[in-house]
PDB file of N, CA and C in Angstrom:
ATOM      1  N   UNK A   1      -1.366 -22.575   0.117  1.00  0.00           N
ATOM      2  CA  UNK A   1      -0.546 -22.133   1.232  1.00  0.00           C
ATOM      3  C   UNK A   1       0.303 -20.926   0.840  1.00  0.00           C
ATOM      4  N   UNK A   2       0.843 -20.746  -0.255  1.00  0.00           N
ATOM      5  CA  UNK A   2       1.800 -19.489  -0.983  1.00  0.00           C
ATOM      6  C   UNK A   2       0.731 -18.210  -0.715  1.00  0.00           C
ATOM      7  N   UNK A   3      -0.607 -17.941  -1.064  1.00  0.00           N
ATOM      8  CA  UNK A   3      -1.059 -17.494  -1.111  1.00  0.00           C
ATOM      9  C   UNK A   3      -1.771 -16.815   0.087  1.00  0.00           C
ATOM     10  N   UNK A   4      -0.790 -17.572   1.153  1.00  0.00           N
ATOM     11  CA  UNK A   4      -0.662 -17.100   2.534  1.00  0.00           C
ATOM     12  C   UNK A   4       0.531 -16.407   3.084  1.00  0.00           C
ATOM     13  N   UNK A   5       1.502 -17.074   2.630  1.00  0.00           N
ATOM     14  CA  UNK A   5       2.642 -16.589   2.770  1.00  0.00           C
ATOM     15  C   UNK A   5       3.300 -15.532   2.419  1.00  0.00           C
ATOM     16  N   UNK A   6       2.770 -15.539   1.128  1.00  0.00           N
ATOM     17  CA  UNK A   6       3.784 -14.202   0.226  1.00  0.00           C
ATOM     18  C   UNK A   6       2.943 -13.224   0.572  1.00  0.00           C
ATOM     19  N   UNK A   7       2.064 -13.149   0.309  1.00  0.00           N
ATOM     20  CA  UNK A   7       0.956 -11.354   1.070  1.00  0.00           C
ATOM     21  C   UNK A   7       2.213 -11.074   2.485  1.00  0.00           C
ATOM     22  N   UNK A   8       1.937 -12.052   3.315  1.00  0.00           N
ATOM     23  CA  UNK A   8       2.668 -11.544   4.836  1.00  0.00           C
ATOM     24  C   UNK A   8       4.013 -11.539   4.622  1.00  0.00           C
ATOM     25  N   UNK A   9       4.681 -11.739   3.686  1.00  0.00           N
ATOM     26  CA  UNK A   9       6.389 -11.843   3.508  1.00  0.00           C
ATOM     27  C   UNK A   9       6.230 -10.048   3.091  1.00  0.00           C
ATOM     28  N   UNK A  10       5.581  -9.898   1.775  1.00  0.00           N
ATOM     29  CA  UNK A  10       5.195  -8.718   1.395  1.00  0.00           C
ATOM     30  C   UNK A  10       4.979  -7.618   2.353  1.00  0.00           C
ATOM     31  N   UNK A  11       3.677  -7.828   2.796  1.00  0.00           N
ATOM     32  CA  UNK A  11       3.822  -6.805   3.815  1.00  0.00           C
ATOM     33  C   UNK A  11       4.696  -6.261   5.213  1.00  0.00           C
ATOM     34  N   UNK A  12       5.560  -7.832   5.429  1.00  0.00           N
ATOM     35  CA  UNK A  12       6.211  -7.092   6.543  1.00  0.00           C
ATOM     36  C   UNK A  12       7.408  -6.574   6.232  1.00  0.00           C
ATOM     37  N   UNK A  13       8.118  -7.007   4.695  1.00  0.00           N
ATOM     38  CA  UNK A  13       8.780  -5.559   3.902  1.00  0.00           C
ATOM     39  C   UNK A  13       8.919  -4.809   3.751  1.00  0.00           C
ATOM     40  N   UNK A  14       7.705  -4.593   3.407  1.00  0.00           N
ATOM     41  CA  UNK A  14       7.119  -2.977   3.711  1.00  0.00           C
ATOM     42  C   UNK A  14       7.182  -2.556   4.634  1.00  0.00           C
ATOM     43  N   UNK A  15       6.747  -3.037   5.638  1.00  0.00           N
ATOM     44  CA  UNK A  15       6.727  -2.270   6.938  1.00  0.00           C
ATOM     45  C   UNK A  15       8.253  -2.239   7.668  1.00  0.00           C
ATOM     46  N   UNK A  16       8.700  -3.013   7.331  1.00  0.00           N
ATOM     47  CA  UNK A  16      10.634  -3.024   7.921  1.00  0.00           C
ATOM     48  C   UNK A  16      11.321  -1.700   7.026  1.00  0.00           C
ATOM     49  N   UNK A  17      10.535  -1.754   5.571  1.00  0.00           N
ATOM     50  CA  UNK A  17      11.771  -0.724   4.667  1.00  0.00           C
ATOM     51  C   UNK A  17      10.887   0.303   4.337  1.00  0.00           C
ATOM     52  N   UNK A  18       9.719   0.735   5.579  1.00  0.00           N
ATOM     53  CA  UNK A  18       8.731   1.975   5.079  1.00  0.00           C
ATOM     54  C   UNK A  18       9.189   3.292   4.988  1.00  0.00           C
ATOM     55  N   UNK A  19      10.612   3.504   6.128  1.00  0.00           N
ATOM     56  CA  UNK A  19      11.338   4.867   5.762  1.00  0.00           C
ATOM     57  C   UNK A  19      12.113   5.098   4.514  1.00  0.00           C
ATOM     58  N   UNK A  20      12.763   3.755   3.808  1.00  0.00           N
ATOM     59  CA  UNK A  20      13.571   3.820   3.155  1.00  0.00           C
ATOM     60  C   UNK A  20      13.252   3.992   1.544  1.00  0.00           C
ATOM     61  N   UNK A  21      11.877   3.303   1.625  1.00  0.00           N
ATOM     62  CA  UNK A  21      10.852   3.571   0.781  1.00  0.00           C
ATOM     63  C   UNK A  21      10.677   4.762   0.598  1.00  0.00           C
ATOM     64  N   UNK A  22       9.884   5.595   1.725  1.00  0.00           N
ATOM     65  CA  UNK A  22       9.722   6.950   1.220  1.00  0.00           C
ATOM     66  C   UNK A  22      10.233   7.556   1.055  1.00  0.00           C
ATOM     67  N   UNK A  23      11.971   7.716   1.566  1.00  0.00           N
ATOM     68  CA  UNK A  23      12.661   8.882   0.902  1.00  0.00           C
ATOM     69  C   UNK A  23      12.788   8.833  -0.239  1.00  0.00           C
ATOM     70  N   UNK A  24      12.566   7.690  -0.878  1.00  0.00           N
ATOM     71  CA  UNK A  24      13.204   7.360  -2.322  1.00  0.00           C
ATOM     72  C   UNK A  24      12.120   7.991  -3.306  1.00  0.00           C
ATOM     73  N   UNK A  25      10.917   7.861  -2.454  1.00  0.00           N
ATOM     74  CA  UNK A  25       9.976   8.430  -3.539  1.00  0.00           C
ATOM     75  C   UNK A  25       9.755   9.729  -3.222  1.00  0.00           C
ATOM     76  N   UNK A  26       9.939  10.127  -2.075  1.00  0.00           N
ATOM     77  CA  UNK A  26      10.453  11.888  -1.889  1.00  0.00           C
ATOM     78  C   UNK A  26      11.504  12.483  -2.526  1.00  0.00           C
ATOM     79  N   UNK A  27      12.449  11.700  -2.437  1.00  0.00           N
ATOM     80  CA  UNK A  27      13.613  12.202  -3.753  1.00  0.00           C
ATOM     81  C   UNK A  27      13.252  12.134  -4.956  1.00  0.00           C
ATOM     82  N   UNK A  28      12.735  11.427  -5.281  1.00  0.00           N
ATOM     83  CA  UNK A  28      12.616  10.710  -7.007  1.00  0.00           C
ATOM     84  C   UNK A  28      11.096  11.671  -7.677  1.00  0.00           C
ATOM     85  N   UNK A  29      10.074  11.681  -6.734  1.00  0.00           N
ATOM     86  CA  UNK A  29       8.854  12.238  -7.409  1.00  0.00           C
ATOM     87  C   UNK A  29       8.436  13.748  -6.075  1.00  0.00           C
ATOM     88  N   UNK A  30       8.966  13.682  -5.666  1.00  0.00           N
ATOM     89  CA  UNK A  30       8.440  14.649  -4.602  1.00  0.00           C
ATOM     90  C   UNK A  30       7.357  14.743  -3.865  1.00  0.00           C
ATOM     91  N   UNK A  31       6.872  13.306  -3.928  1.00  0.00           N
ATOM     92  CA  UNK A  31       5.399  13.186  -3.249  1.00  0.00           C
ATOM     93  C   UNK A  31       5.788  11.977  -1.896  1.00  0.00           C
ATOM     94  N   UNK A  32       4.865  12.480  -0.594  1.00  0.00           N
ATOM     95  CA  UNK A  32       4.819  11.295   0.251  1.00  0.00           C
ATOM     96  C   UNK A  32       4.391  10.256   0.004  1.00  0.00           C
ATOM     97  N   UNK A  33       4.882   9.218   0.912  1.00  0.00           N
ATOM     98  CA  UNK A  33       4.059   7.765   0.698  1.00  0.00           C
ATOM     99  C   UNK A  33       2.760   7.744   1.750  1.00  0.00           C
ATOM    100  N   UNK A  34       2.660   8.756   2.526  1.00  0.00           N
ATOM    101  CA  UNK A  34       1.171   8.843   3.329  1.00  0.00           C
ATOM    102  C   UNK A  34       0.371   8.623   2.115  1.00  0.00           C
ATOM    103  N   UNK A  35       0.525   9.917   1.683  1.00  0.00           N
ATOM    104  CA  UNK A  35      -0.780  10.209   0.708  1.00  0.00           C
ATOM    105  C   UNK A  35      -0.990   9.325  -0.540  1.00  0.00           C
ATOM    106  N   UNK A  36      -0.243   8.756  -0.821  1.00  0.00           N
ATOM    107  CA  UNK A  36      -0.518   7.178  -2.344  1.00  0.00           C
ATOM    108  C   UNK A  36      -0.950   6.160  -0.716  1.00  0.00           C
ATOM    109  N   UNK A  37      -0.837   6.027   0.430  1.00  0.00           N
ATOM    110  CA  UNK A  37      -1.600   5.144   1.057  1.00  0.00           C
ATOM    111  C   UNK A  37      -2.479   5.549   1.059  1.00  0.00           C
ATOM    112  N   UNK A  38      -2.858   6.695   1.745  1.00  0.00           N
ATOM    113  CA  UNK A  38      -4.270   6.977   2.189  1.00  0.00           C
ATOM    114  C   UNK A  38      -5.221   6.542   0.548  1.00  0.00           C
ATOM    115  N   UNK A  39      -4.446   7.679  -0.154  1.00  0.00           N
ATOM    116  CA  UNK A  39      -5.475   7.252  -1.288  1.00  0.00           C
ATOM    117  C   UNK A  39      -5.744   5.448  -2.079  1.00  0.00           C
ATOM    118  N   UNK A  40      -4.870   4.913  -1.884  1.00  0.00           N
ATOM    119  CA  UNK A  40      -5.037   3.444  -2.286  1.00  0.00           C
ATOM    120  C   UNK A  40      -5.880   2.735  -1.226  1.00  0.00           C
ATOM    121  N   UNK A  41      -5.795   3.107   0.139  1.00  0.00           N
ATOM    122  CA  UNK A  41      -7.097   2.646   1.191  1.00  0.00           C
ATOM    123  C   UNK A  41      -8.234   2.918   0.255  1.00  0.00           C
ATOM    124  N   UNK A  42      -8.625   4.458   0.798  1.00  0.00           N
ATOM    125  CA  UNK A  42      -9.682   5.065  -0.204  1.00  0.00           C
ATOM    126  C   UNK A  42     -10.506   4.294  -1.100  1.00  0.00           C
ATOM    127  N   UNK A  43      -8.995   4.197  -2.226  1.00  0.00           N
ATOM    128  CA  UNK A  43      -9.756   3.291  -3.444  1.00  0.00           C
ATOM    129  C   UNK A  43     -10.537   2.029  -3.116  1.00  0.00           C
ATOM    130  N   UNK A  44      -9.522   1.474  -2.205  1.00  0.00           N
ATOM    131  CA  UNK A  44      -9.921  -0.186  -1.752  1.00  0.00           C
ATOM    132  C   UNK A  44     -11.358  -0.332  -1.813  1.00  0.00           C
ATOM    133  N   UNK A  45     -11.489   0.596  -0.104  1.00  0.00           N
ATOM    134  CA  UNK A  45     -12.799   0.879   0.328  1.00  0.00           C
ATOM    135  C   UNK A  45     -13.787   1.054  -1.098  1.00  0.00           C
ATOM    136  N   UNK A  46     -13.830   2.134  -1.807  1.00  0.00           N
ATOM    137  CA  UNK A  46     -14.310   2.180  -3.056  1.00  0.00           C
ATOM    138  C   UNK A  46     -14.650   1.027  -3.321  1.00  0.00           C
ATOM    139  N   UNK A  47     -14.133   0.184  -4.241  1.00  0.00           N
ATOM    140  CA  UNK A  47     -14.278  -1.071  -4.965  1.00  0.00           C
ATOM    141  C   UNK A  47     -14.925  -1.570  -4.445  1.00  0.00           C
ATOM    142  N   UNK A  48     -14.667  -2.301  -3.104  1.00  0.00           N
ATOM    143  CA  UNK A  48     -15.450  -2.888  -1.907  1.00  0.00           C
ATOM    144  C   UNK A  48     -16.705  -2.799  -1.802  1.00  0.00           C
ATOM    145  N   UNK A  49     -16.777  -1.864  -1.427  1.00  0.00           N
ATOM    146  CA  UNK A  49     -18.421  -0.926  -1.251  1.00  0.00           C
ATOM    147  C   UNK A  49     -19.333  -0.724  -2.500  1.00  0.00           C
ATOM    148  N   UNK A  50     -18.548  -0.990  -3.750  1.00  0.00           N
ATOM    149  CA  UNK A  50     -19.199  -0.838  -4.976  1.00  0.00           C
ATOM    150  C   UNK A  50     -19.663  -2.625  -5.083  1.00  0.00           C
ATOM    151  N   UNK A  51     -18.694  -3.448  -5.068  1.00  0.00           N
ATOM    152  CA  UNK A  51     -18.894  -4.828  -5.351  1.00  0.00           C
ATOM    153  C   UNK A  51     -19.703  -5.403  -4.341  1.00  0.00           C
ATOM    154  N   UNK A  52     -19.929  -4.637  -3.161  1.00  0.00           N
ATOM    155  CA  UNK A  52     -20.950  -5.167  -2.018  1.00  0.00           C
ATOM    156  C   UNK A  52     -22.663  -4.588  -2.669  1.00  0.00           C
ATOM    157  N   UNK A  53     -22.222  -3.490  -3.241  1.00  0.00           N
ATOM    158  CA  UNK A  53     -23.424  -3.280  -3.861  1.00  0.00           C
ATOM    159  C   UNK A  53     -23.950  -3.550  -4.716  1.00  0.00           C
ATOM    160  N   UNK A  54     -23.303  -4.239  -5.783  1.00  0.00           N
ATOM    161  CA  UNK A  54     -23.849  -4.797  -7.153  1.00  0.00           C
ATOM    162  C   UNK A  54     -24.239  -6.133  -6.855  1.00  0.00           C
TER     163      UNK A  54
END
């Protein structure tokens, strides 16, 4: 059951503190948080599509 819970506790964190998040990493590294999403989708997909194929 945890293993239900905490993913969705997690993610709706994120999604409540997604501005507050990124300024911090706009201040701190100078990069958006679009682009470490897009690219961590990306990857996902990657893996996915590799492990569907092996």
């Amino acid at each position: 059951m945890i293993k239900f819970i905490l993913p969705a506790v997690i993610l709706i964190l994120i999604i409540i503190f997604w501005e507050k998040i990124n300024e911090f990493l706009l201040s701190k590294f100078k990069i958006k948080l679009n682009y470490i999403a897009i690219i961590i989708l990306v990857l996902i997909l990657v893996v996915l599509s590799l492990l569907l194929y092996f």
